[in-house]
Protein backbone atom coordinates (compact mmCIF):
# COMPACT_ATOMS: atom_id res chain seq x y z
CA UNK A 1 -74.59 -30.71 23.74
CA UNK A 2 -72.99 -33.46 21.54
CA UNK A 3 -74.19 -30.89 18.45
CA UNK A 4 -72.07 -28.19 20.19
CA UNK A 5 -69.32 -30.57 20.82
CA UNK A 6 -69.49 -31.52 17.10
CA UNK A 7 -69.18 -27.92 15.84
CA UNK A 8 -66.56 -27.28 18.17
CA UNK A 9 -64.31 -30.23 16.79
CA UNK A 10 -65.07 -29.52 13.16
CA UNK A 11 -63.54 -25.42 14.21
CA UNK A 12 -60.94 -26.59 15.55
CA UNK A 13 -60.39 -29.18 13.24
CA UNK A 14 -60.92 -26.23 10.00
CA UNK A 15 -58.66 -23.85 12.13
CA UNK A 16 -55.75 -26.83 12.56
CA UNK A 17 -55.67 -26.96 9.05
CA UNK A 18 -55.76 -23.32 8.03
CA UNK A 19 -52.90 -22.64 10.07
CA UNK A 20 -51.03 -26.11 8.85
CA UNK A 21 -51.88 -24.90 5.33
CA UNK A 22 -50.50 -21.36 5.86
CA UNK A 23 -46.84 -22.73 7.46
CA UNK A 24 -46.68 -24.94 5.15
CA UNK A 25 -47.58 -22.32 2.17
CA UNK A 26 -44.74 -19.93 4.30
CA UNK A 27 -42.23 -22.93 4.36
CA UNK A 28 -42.72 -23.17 0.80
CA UNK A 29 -42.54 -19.73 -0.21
CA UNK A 30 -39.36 -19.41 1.78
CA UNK A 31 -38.00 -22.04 -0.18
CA UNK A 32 -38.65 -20.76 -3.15
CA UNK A 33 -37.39 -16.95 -2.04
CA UNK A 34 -33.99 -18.89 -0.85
CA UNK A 35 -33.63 -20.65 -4.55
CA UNK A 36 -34.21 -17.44 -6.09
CA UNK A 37 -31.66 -15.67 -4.21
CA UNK A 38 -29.15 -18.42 -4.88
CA UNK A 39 -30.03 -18.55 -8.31
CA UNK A 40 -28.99 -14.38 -8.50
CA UNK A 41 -25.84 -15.30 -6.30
CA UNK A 42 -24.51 -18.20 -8.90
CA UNK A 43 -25.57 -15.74 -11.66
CA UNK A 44 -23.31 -12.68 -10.54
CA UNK A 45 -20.66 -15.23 -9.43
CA UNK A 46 -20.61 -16.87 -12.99
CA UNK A 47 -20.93 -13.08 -14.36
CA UNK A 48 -18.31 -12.17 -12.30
CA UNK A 49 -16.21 -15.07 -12.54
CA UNK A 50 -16.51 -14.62 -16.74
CA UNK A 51 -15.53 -10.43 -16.53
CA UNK A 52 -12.22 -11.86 -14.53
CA UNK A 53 -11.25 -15.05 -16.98
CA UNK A 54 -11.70 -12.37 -19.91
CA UNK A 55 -9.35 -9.97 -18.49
CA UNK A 56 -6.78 -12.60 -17.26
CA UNK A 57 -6.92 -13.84 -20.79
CA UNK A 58 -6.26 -10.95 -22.27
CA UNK A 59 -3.04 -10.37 -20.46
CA UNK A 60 -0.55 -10.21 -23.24
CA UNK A 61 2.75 -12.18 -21.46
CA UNK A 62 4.89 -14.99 -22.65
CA UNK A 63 4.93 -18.31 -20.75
CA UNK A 64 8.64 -19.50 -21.23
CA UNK A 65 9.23 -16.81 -18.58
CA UNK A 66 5.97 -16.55 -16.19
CA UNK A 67 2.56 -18.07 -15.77
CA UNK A 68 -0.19 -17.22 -13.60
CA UNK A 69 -0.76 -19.84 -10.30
CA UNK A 70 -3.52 -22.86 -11.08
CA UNK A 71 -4.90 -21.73 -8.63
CA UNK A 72 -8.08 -19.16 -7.88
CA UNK A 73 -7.41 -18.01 -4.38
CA UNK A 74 -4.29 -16.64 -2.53
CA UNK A 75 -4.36 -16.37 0.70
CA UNK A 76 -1.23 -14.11 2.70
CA UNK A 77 -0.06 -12.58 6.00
CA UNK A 78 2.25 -9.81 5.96
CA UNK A 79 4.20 -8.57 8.80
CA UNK A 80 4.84 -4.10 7.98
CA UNK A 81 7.54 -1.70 9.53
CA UNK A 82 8.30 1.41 8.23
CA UNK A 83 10.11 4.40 8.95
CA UNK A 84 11.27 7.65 7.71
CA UNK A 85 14.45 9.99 7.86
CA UNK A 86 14.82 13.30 7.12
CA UNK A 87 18.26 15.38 6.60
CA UNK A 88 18.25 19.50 6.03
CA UNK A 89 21.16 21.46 5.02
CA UNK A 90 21.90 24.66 4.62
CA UNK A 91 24.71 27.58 5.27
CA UNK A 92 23.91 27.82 8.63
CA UNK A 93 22.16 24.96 9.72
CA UNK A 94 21.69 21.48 9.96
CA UNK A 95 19.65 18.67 11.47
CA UNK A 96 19.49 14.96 11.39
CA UNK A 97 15.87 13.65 12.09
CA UNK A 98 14.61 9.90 12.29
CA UNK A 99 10.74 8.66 13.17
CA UNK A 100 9.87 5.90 15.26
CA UNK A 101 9.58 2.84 13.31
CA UNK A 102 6.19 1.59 12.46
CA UNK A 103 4.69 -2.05 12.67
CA UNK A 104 1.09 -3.68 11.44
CA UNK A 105 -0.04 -7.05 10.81
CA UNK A 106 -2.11 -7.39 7.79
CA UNK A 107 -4.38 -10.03 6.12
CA UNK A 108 -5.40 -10.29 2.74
CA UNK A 109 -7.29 -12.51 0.22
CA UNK A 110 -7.13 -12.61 -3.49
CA UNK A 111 -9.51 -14.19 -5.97
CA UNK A 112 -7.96 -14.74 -9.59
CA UNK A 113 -6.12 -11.21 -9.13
CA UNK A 114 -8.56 -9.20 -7.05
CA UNK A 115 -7.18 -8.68 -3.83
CA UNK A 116 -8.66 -7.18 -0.32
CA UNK A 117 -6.79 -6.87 3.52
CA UNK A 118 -7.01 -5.70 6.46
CA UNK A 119 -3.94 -4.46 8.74
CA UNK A 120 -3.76 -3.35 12.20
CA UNK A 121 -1.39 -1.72 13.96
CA UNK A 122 -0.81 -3.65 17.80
CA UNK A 123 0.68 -0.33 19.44
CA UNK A 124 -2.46 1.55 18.33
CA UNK A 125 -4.87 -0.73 20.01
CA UNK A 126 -2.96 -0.53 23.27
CA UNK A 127 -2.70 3.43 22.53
CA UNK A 128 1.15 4.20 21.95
CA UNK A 129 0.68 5.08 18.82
CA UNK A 130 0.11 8.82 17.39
CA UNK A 131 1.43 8.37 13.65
CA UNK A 132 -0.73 7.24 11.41
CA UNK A 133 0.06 5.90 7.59
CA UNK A 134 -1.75 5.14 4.47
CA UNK A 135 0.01 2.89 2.21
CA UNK A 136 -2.01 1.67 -1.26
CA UNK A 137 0.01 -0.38 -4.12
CA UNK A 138 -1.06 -2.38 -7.24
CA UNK A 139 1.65 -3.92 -9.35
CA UNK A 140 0.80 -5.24 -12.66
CA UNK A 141 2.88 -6.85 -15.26
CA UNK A 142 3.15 -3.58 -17.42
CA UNK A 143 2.28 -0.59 -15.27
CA UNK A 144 2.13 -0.63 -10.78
CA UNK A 145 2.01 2.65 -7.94
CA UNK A 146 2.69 3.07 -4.82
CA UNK A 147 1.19 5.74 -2.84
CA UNK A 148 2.20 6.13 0.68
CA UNK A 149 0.88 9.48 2.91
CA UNK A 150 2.68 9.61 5.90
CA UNK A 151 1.50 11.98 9.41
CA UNK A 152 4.26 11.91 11.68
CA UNK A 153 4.62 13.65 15.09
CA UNK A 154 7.74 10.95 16.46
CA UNK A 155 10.56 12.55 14.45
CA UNK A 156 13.58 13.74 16.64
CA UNK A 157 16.84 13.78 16.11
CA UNK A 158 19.92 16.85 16.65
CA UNK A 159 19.52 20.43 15.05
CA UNK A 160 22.87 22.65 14.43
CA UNK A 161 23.44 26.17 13.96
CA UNK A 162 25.59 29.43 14.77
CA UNK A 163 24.29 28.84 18.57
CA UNK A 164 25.63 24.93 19.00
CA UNK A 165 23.87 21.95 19.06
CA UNK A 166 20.36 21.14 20.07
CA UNK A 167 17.97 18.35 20.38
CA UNK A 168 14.38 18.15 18.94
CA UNK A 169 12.60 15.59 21.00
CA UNK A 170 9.55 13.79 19.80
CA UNK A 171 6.37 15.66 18.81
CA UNK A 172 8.38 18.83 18.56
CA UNK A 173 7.99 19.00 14.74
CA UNK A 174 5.00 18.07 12.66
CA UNK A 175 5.63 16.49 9.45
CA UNK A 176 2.59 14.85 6.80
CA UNK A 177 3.80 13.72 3.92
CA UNK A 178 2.59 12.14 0.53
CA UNK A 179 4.98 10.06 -1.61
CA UNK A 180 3.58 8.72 -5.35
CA UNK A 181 5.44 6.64 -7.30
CA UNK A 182 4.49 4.97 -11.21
CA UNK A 183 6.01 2.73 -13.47
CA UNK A 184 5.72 1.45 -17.09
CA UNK A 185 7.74 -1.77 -17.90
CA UNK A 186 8.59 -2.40 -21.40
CA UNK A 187 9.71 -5.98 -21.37
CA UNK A 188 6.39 -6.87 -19.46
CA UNK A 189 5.70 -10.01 -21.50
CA UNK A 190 8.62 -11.25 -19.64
CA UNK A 191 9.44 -9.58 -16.68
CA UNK A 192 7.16 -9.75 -13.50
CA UNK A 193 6.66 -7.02 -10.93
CA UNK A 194 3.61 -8.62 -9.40
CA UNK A 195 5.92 -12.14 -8.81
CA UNK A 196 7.94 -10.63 -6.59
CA UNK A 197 5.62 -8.04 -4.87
CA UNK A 198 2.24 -9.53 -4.82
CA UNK A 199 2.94 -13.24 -6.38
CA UNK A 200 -0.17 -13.35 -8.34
CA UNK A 201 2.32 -14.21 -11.08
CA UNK A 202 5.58 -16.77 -10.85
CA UNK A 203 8.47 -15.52 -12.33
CA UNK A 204 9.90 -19.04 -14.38
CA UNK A 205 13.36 -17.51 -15.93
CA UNK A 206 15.75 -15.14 -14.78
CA UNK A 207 14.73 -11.88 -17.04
CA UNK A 208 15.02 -8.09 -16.96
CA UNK A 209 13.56 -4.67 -18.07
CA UNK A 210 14.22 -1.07 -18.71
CA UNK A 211 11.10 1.01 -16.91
CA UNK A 212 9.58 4.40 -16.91
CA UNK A 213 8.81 5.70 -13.85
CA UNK A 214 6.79 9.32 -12.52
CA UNK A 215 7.37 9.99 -8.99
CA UNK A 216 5.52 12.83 -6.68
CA UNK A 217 6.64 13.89 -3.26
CA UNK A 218 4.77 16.94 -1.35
CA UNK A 219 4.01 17.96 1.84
CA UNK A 220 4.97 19.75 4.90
CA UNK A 221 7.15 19.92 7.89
CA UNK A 222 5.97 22.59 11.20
CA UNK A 223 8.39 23.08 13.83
CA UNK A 224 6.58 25.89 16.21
CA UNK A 225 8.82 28.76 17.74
CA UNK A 226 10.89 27.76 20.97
CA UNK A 227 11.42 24.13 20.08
CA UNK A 228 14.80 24.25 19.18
CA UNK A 229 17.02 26.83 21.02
CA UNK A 230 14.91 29.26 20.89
CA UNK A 231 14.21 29.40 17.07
CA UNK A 232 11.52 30.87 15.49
CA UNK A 233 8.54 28.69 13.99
CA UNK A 234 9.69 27.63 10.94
CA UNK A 235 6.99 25.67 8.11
CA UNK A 236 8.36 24.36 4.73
CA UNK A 237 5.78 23.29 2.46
CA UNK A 238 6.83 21.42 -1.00
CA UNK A 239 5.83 19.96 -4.35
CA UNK A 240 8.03 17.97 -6.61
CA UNK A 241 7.36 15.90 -9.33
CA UNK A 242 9.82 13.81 -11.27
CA UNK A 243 9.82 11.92 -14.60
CA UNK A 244 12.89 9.81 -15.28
CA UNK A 245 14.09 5.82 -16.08
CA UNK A 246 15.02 3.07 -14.39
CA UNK A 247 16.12 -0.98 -14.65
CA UNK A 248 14.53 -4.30 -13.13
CA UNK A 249 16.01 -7.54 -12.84
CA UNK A 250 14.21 -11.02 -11.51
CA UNK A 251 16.69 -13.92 -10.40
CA UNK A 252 15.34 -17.38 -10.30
CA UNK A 253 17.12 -20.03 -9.26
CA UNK A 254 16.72 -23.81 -9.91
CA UNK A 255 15.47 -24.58 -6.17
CA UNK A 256 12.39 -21.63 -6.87
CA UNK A 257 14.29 -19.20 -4.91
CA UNK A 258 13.56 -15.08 -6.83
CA UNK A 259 15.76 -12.61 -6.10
CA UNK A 260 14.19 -8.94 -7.20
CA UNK A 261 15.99 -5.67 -7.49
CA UNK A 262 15.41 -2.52 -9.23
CA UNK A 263 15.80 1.51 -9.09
CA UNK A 264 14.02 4.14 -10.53
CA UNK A 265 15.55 7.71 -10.49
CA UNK A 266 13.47 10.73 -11.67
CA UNK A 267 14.55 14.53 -11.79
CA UNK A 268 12.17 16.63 -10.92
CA UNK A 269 10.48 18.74 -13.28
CA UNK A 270 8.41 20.87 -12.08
CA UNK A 271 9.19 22.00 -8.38
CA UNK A 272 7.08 24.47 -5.99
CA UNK A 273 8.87 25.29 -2.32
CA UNK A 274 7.81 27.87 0.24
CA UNK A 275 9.33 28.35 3.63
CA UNK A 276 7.63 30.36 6.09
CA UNK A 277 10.02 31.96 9.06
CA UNK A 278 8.81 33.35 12.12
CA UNK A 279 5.54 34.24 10.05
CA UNK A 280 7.71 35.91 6.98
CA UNK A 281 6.99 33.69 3.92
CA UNK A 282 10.78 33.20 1.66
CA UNK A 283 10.97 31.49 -1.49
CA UNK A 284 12.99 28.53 -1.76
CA UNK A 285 14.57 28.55 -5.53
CA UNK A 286 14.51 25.56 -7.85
CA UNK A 287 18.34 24.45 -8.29
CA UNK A 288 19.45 21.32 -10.83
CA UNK A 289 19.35 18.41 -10.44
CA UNK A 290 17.27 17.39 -7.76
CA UNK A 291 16.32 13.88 -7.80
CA UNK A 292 13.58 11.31 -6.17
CA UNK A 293 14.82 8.04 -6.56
CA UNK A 294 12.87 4.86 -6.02
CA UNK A 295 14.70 1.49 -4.93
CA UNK A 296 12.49 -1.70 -4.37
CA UNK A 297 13.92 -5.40 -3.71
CA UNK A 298 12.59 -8.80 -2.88
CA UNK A 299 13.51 -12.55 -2.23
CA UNK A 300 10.42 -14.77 -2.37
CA UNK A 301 10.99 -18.73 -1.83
CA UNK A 302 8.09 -20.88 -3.47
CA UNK A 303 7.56 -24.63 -2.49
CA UNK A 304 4.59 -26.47 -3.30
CA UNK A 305 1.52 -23.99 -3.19
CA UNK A 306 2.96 -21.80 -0.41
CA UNK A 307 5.38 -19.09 -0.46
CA UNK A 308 7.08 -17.10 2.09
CA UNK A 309 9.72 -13.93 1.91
CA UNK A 310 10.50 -10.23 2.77
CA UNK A 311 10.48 -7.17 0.32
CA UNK A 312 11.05 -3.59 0.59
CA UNK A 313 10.45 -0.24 -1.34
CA UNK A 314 12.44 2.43 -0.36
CA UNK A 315 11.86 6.22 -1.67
CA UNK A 316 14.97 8.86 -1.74
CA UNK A 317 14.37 12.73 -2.44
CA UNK A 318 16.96 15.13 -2.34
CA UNK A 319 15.76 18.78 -3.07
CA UNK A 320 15.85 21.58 -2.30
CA UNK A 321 19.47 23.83 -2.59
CA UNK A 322 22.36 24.96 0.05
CA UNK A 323 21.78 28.55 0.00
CA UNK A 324 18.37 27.94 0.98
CA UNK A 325 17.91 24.52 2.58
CA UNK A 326 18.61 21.18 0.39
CA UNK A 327 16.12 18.68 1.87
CA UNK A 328 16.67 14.77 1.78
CA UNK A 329 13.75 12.88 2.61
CA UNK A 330 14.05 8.86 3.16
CA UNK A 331 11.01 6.95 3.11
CA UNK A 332 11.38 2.97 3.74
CA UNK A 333 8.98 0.28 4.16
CA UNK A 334 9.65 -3.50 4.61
CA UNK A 335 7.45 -6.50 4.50
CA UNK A 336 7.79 -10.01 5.78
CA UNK A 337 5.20 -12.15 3.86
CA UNK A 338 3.89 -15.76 4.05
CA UNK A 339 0.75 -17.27 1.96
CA UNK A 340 -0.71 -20.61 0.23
CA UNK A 341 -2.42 -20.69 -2.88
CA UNK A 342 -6.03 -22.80 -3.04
């Protein structure tokens, strides 16, 4: 018995220390996995981190005027509406249409220059919402965009023709629309887009530019048969795209106050309009000039390392001619902004 008892302490004993030798040889190879993998993490961050500092260094700009932030991340909260208006014209007709205005709430973060948000809209989550909108910008010191595609379903407004005066009420008339805008600044060593639209630059002295700018509006509009008096369905669809020039000016005042405005008109150069009637397709014919013209605007107050302020972009096309239908399309959007710099 006190043999068995023996062998049965020394198992136990052998087995205690097996397992205590294989947690601790897990702990330890845990460790070492963990280290690895933040090893990799500082590498790509330092890789990454290098990539960025070369291409901020590289940006060509003169510091009298502007300087970049001290400062690696931006933080911001923007507050969105936006809204659209559309007039027609022709010998017959006329109508005066106007969406409902859109509103989101959007978050972002920006390290050294690379930026990502979120927005969300707060009448979509409760569901009275049906429009939905894609906006995308990025405005550099030399070259930005804006890209905005719009699907709309809450324009309404009055229609006129040889039978009186009617109303289109909301969702009567289908409209989706995409609206590109470009521009090339040649005084960029000195004059900042990005300080007033996405202050990853501050703008130091008052300064202006001559721009280049290539604008693209296309799209469609559906009204189906009935909706308005009785009037056949009627679809326009339309291409335009515009080259032209424009002028930017930055204000800064002593108390860090910047005042932005600038406009951008393009005629259209190439232009492709069809208009389909009660199922009969007509051809809408090119007339000059027709224009897109893009206004944008801002007032940004900096104190310390916050900064708070409102800008807009809005985008004007007028197309289109009278003997057929002239077309002007407005397309606004405004933006209340607040953010600190850490």
């Amino acid at each position: 018995m006190k043999r068995a008892a023996y062998f049965l302490l020394l198992f136990l004993s052998l087995s205690l220390g097996v397992r205590a030798q294989s947690r601790l040889r897990h702990r330890l190879d845990s460790i070492v996995r963990e280290r690895h993998l933040r090893e990799r993490a500082d590498s790509l961050r330092f890789r990454m981190d290098s990539i960025i500092d070369q291409r901020n260094r590289k940006a060509d700009f003169d510091s009298l005027y502007m300087e970049r932030p001290p400062y690696d991340w931006l933080l911001r909260a923007r507050l969105n509406a936006y809204g659209g208006l559309i007039r027609t014209r022709n010998l017959i007709s006329r109508s005066d249409l106007e969406s409902d205005m859109k509103t989101t709430i959007s978050l972002g973060a920006s390290y050294k220059g690379i930026s990502l948000g979120l927005a969300l809209n707060p009448a979509y989550l409760i569901g009275k919402y049906n429009d939905y909108e894609l906006n995308l910008n990025s405005y550099n010191n030399r070259y930005g965009y804006d890209v905005a595609f719009q699907s709309s379903k809450t324009y309404r407004g009055t229609v006129e023709n040889e039978r009186g005066t009617f109303t289109l009420e909301k969702g009567s008339m289908k409209q989706k629309m995409l609206n590109m805008s470009a521009y090339y600044v040649f005084n960029y060593r000195r004059f900042s887009y990005p300080a007033a639209f996405s202050q990853s630059f501050i703008q130091r002295r008052s300064c202006g530019s001559f721009m280049m700018g290539l604008t693209f509006l296309g799209g469609y509009l559906y009204v189906p048969s009935g909706q308005v008096g009785g009037n056949p369905s009627m679809r326009i669809t339309m291409g335009h795209l515009g080259l032209g020039a424009g002028y930017g000016y930055n204000i800064v005042t002593q108390k860090d106050w910047l005042f932005h405005l600038s406009t951008l008109p393009t005629l259209v150069m190439a232009s492709r309009n069809r208009m389909k009637l009660d199922g009969e397709r007509l051809t809408m014919s090119y007339r000059f000039p027709q224009v897109i013209v893009v206004g944008r605007g801002a007032i940004i107050r900096s104190f310390s390392n916050y900064f708070a302020g409102m800008t807009f972009v809005v985008n004007n096309s007028l197309v289109g001619n009278r003997n057929d239908l002239r077309l002007l399309y407005t397309k606004w959007q405004a933006r209340m902004v607040f953010g600190v710099r850490l």
